[in-house]
PDB file of N, CA and C in Angstrom:
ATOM      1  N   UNK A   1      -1.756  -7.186  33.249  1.00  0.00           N
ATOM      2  CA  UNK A   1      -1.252  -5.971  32.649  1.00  0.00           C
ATOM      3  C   UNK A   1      -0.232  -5.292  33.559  1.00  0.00           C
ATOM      4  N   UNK A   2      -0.430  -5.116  34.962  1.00  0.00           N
ATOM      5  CA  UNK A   2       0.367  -4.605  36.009  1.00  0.00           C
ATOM      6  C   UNK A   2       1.820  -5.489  36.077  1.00  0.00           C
ATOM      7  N   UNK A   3       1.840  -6.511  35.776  1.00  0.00           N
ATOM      8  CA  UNK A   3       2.807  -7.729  36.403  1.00  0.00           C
ATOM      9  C   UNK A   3       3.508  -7.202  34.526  1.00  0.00           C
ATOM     10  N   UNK A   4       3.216  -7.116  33.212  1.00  0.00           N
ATOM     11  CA  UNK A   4       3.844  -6.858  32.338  1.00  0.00           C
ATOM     12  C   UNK A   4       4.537  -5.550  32.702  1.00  0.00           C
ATOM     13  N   UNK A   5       3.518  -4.856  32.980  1.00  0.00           N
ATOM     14  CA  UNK A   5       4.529  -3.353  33.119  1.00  0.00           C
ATOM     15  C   UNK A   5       5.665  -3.300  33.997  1.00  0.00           C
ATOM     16  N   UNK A   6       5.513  -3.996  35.305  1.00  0.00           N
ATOM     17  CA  UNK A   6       6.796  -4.312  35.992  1.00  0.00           C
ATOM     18  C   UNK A   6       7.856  -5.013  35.455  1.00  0.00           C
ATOM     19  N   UNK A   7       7.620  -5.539  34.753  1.00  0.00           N
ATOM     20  CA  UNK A   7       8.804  -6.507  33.616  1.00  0.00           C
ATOM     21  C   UNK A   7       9.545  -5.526  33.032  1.00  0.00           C
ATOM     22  N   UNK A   8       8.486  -4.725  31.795  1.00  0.00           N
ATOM     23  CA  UNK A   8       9.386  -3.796  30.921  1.00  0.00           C
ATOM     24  C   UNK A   8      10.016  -3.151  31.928  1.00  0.00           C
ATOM     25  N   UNK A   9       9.597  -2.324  32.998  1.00  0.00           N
ATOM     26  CA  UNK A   9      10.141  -1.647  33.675  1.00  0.00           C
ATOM     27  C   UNK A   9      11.714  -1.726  34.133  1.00  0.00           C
ATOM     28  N   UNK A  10      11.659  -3.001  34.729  1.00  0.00           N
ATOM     29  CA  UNK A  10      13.241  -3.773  35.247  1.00  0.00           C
ATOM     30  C   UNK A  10      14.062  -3.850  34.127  1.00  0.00           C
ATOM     31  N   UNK A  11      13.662  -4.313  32.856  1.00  0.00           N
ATOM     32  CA  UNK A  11      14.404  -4.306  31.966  1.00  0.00           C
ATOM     33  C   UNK A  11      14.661  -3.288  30.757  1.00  0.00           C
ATOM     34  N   UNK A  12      15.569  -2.343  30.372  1.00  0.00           N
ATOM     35  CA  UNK A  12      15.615  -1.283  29.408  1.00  0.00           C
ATOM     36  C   UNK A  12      15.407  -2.241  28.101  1.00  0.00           C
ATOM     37  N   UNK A  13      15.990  -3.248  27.900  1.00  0.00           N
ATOM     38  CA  UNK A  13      15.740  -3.830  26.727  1.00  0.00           C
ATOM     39  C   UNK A  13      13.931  -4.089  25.923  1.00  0.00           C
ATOM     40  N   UNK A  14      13.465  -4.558  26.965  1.00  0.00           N
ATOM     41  CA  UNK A  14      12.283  -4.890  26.592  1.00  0.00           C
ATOM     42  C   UNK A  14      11.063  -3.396  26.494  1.00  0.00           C
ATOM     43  N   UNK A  15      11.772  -2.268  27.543  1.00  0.00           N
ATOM     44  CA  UNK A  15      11.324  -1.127  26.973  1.00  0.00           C
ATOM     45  C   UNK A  15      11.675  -0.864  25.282  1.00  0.00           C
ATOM     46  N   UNK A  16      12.285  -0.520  25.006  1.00  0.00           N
ATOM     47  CA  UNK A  16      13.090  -0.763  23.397  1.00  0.00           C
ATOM     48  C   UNK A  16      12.417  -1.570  22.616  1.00  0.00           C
ATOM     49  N   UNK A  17      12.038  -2.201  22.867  1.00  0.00           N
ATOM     50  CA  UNK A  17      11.221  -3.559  22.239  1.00  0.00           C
ATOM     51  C   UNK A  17       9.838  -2.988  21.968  1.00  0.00           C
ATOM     52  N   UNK A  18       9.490  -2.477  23.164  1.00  0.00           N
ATOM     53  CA  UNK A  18       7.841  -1.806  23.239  1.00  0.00           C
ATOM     54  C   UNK A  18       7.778  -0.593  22.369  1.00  0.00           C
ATOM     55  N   UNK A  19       8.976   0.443  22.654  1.00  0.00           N
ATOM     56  CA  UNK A  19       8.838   1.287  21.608  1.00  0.00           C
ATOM     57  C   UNK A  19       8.680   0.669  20.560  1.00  0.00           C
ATOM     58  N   UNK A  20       9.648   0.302  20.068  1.00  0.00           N
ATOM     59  CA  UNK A  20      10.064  -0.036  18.546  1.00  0.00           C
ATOM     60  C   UNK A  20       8.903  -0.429  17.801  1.00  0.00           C
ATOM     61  N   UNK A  21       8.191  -1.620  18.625  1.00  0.00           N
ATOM     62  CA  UNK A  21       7.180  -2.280  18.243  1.00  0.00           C
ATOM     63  C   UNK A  21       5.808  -1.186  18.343  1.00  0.00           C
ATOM     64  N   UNK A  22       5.257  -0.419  19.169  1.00  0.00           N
ATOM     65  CA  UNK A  22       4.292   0.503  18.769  1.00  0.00           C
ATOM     66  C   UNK A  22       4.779   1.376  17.659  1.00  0.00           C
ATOM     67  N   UNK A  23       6.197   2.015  17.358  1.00  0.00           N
ATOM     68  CA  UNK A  23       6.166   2.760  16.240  1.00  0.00           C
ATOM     69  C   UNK A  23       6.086   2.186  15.070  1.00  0.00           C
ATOM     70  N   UNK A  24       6.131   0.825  14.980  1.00  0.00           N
ATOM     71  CA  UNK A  24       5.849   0.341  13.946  1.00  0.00           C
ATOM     72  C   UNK A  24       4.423   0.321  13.264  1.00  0.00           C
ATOM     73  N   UNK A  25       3.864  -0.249  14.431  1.00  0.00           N
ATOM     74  CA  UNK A  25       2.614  -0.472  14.071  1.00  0.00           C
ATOM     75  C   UNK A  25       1.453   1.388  14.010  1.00  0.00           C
ATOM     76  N   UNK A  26       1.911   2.031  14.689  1.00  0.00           N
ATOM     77  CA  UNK A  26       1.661   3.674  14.208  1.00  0.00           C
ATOM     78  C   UNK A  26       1.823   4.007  13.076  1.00  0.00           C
ATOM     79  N   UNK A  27       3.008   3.643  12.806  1.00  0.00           N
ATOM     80  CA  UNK A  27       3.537   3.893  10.862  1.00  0.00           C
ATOM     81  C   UNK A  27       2.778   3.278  10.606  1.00  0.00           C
ATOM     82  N   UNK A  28       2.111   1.408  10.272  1.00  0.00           N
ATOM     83  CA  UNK A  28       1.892   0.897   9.787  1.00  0.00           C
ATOM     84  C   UNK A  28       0.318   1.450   9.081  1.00  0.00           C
ATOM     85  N   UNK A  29      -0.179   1.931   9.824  1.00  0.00           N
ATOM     86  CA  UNK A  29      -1.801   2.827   9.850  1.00  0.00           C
ATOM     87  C   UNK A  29      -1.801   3.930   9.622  1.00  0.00           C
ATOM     88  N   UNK A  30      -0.723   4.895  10.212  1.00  0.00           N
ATOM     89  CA  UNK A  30      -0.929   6.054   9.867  1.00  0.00           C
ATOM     90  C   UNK A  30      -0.070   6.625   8.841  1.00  0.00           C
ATOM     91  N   UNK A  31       0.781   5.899   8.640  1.00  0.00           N
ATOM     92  CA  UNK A  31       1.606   6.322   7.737  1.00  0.00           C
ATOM     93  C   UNK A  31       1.468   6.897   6.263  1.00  0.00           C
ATOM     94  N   UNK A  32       0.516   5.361   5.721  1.00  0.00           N
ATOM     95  CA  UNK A  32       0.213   5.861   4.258  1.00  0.00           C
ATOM     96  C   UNK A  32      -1.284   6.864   4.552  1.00  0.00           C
ATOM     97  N   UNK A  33      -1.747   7.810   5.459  1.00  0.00           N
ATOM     98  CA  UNK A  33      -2.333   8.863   5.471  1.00  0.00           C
ATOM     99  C   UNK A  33      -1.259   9.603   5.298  1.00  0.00           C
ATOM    100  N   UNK A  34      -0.375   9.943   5.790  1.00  0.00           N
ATOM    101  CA  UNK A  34       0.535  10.807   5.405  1.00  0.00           C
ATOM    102  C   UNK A  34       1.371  10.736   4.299  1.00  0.00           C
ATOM    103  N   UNK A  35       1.827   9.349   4.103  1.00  0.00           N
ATOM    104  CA  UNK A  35       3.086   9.650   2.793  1.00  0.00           C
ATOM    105  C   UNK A  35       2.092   9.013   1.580  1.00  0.00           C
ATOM    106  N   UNK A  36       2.441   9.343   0.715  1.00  0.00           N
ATOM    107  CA  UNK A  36       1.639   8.797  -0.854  1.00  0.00           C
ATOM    108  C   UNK A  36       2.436   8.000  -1.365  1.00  0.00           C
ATOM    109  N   UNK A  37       1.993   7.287  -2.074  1.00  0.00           N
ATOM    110  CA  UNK A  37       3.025   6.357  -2.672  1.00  0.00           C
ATOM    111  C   UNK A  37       3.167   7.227  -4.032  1.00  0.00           C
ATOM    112  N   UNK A  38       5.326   7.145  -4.268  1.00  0.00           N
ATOM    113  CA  UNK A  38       5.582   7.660  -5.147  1.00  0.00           C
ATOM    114  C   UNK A  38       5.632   6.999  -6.538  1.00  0.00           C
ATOM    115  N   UNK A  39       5.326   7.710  -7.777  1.00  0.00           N
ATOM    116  CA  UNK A  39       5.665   6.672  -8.645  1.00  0.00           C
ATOM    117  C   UNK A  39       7.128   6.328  -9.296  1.00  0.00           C
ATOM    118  N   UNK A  40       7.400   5.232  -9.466  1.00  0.00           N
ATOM    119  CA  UNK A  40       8.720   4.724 -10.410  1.00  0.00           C
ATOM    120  C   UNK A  40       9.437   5.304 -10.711  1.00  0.00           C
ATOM    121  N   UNK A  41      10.440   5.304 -10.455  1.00  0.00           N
ATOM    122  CA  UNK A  41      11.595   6.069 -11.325  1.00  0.00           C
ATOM    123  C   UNK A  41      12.245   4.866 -12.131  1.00  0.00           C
ATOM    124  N   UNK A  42      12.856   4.771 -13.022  1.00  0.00           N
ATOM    125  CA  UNK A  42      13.531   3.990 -13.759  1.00  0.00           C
ATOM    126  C   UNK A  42      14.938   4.042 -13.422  1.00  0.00           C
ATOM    127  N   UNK A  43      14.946   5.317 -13.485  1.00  0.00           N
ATOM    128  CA  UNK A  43      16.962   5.825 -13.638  1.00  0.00           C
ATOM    129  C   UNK A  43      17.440   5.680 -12.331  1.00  0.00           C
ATOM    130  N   UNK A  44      16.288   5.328 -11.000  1.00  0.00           N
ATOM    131  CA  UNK A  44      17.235   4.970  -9.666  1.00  0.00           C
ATOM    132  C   UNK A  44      16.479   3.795  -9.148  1.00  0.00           C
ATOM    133  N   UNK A  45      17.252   2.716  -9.970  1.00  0.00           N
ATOM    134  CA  UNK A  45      16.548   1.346  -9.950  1.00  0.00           C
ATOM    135  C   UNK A  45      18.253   1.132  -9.109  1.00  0.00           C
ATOM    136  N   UNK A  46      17.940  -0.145  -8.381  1.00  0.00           N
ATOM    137  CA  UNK A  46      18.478  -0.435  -7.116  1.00  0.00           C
ATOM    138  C   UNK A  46      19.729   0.410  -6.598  1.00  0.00           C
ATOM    139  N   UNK A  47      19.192   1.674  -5.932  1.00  0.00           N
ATOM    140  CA  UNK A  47      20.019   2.478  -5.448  1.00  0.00           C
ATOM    141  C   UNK A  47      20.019   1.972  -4.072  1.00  0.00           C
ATOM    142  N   UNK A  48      21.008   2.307  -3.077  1.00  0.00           N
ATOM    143  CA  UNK A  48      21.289   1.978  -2.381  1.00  0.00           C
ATOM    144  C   UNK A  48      20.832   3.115  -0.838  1.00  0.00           C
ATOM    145  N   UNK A  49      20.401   2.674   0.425  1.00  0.00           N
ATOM    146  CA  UNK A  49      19.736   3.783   1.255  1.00  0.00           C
ATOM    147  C   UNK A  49      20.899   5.032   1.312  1.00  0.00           C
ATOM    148  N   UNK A  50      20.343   6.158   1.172  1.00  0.00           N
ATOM    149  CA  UNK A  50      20.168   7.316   1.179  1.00  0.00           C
ATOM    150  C   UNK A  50      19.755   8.506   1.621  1.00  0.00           C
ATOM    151  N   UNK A  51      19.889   9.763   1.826  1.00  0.00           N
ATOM    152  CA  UNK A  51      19.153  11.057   2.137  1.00  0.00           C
ATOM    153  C   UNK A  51      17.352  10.870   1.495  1.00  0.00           C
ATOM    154  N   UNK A  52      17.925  10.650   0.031  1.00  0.00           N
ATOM    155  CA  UNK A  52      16.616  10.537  -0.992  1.00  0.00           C
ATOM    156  C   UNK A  52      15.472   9.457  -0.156  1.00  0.00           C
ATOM    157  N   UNK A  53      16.538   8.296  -0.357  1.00  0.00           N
ATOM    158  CA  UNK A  53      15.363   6.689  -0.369  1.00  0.00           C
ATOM    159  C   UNK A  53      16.212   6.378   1.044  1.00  0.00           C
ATOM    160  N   UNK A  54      15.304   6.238   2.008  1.00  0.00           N
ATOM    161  CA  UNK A  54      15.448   5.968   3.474  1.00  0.00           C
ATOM    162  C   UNK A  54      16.098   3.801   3.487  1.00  0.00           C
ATOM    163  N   UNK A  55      15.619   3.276   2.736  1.00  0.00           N
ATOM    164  CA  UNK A  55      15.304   2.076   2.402  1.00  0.00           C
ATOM    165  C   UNK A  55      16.700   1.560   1.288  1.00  0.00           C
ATOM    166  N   UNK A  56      16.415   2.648   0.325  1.00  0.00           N
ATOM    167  CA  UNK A  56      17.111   2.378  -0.881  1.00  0.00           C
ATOM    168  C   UNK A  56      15.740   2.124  -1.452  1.00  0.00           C
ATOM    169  N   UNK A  57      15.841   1.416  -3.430  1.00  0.00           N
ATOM    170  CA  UNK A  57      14.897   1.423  -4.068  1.00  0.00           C
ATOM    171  C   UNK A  57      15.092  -0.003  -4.750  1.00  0.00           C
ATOM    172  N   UNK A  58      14.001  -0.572  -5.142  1.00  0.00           N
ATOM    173  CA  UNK A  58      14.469  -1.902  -5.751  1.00  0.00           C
ATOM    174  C   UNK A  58      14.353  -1.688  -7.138  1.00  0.00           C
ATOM    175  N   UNK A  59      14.017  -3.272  -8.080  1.00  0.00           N
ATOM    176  CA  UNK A  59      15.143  -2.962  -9.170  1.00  0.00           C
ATOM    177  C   UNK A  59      13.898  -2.590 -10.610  1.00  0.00           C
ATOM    178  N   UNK A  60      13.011  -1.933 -10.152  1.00  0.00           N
ATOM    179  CA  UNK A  60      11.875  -1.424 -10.772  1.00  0.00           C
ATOM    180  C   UNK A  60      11.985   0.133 -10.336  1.00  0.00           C
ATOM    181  N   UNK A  61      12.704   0.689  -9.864  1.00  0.00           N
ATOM    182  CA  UNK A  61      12.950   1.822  -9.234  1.00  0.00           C
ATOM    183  C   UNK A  61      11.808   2.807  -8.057  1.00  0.00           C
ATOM    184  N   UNK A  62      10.878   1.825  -7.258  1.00  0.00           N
ATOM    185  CA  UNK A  62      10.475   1.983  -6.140  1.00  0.00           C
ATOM    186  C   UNK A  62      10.692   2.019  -5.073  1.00  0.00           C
ATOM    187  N   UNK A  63      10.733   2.830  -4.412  1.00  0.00           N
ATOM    188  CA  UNK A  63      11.410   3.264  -2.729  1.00  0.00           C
ATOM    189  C   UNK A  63      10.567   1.873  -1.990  1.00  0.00           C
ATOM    190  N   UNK A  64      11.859   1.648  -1.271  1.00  0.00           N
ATOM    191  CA  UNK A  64      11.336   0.380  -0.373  1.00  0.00           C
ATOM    192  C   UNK A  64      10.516   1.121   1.066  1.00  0.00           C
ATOM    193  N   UNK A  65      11.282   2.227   1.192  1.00  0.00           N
ATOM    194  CA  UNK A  65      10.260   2.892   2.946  1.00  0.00           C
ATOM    195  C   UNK A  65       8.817   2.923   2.644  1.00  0.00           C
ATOM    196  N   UNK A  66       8.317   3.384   1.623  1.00  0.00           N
ATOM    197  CA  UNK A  66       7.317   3.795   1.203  1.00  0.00           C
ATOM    198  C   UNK A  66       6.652   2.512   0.862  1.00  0.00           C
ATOM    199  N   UNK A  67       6.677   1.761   0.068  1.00  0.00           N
ATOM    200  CA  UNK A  67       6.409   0.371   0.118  1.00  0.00           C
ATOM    201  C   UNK A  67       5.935  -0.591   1.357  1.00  0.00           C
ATOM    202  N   UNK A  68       7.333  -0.611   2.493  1.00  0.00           N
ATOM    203  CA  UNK A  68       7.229  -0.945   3.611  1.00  0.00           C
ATOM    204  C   UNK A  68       5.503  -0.506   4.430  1.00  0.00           C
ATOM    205  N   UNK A  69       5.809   0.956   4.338  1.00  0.00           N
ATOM    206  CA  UNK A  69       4.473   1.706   4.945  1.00  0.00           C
ATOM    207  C   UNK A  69       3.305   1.233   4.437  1.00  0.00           C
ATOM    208  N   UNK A  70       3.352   1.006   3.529  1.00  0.00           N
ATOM    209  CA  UNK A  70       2.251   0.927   2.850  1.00  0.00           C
ATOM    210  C   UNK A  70       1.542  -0.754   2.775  1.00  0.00           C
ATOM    211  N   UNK A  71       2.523  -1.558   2.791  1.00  0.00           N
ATOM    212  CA  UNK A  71       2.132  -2.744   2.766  1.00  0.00           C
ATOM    213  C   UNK A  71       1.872  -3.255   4.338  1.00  0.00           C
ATOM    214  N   UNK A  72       2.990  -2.474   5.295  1.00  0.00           N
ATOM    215  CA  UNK A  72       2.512  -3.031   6.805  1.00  0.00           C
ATOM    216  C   UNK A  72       0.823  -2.912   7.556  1.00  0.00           C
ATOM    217  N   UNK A  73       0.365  -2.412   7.152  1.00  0.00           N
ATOM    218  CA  UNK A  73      -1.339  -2.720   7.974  1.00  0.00           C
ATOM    219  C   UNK A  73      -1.766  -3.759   7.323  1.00  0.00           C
ATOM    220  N   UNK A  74      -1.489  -4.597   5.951  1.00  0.00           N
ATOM    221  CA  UNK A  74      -2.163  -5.464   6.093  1.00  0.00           C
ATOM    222  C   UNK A  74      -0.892  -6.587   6.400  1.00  0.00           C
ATOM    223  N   UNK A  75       0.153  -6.860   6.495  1.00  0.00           N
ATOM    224  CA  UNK A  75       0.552  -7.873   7.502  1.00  0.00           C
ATOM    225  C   UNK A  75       0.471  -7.995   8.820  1.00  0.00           C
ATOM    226  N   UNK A  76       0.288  -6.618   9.630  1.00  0.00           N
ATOM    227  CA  UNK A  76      -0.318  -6.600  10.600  1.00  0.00           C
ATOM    228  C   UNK A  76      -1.809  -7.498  11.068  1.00  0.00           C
ATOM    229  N   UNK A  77      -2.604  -6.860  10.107  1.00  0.00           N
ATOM    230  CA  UNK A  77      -3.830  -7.386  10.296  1.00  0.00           C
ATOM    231  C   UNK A  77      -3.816  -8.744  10.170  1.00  0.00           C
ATOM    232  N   UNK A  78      -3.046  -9.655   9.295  1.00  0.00           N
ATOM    233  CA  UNK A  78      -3.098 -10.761   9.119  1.00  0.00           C
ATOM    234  C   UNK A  78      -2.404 -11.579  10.246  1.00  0.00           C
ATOM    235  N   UNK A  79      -0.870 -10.890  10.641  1.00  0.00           N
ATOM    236  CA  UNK A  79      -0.297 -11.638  11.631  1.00  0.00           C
ATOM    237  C   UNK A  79      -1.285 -11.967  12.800  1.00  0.00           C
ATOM    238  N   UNK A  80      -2.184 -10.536  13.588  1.00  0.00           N
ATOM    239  CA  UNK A  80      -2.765 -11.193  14.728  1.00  0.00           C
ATOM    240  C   UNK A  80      -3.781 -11.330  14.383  1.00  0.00           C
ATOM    241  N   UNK A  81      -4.784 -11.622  13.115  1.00  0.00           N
ATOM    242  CA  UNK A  81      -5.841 -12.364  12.810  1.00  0.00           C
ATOM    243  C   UNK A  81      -5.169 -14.105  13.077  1.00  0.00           C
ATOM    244  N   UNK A  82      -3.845 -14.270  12.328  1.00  0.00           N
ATOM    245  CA  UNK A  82      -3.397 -15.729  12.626  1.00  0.00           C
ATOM    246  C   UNK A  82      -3.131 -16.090  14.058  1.00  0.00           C
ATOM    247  N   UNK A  83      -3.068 -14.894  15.042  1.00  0.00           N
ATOM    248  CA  UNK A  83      -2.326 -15.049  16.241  1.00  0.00           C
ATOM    249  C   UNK A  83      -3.871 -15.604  17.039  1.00  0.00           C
ATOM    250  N   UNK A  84      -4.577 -14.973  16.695  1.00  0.00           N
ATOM    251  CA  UNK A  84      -5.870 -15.100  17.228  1.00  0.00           C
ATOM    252  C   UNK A  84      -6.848 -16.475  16.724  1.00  0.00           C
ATOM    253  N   UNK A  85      -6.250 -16.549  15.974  1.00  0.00           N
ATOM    254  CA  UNK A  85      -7.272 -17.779  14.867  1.00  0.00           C
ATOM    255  C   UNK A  85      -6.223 -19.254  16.421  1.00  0.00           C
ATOM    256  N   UNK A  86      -5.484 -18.878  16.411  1.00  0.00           N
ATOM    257  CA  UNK A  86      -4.084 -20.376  16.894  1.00  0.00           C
ATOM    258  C   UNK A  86      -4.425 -20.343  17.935  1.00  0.00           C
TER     259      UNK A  86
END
């Protein structure tokens, strides 16, 4: 653990990396406690990212951020259930 932290340390990149990668996985859990999933719109079927839709929306008119959030804890869970299973 000591010999990793000296790594990120030397390198800014791989700090960046560490963020990025814990805020993901923070959203991924805590996220849909906070955001709800919205329902459908029809009339802003594949809009493009926005103020509104962080993501943009696909072609059923569902926000992809919200989606994203919502579906990441269980690819999470699955990626290092597979990481762990190998």
């Amino acid at each position: 653990m000591k010999r990793a932290l000296k790594i990120i340390a030397r390198k800014p990149i791989s700090l960046v990396g560490l963020i990025v990668f814990v805020a993901i996985v923070l959203l991924s859990f805590v996220g849909p406690l906070l955001i709800q999933p919205a329902p459908r719109n029809i009339r802003d079927r594949n809009q493009p990212p926005s103020a509104a839709y962080a993501l943009g929306t696909d072609n059923q008119g569902k926000d992809n951020f919200v989606k994203l959030i919502h579906g990441g804890r269980e690819v999470l869970i699955t990626a290092f259930a597979a990481a762990a299973l190998a």
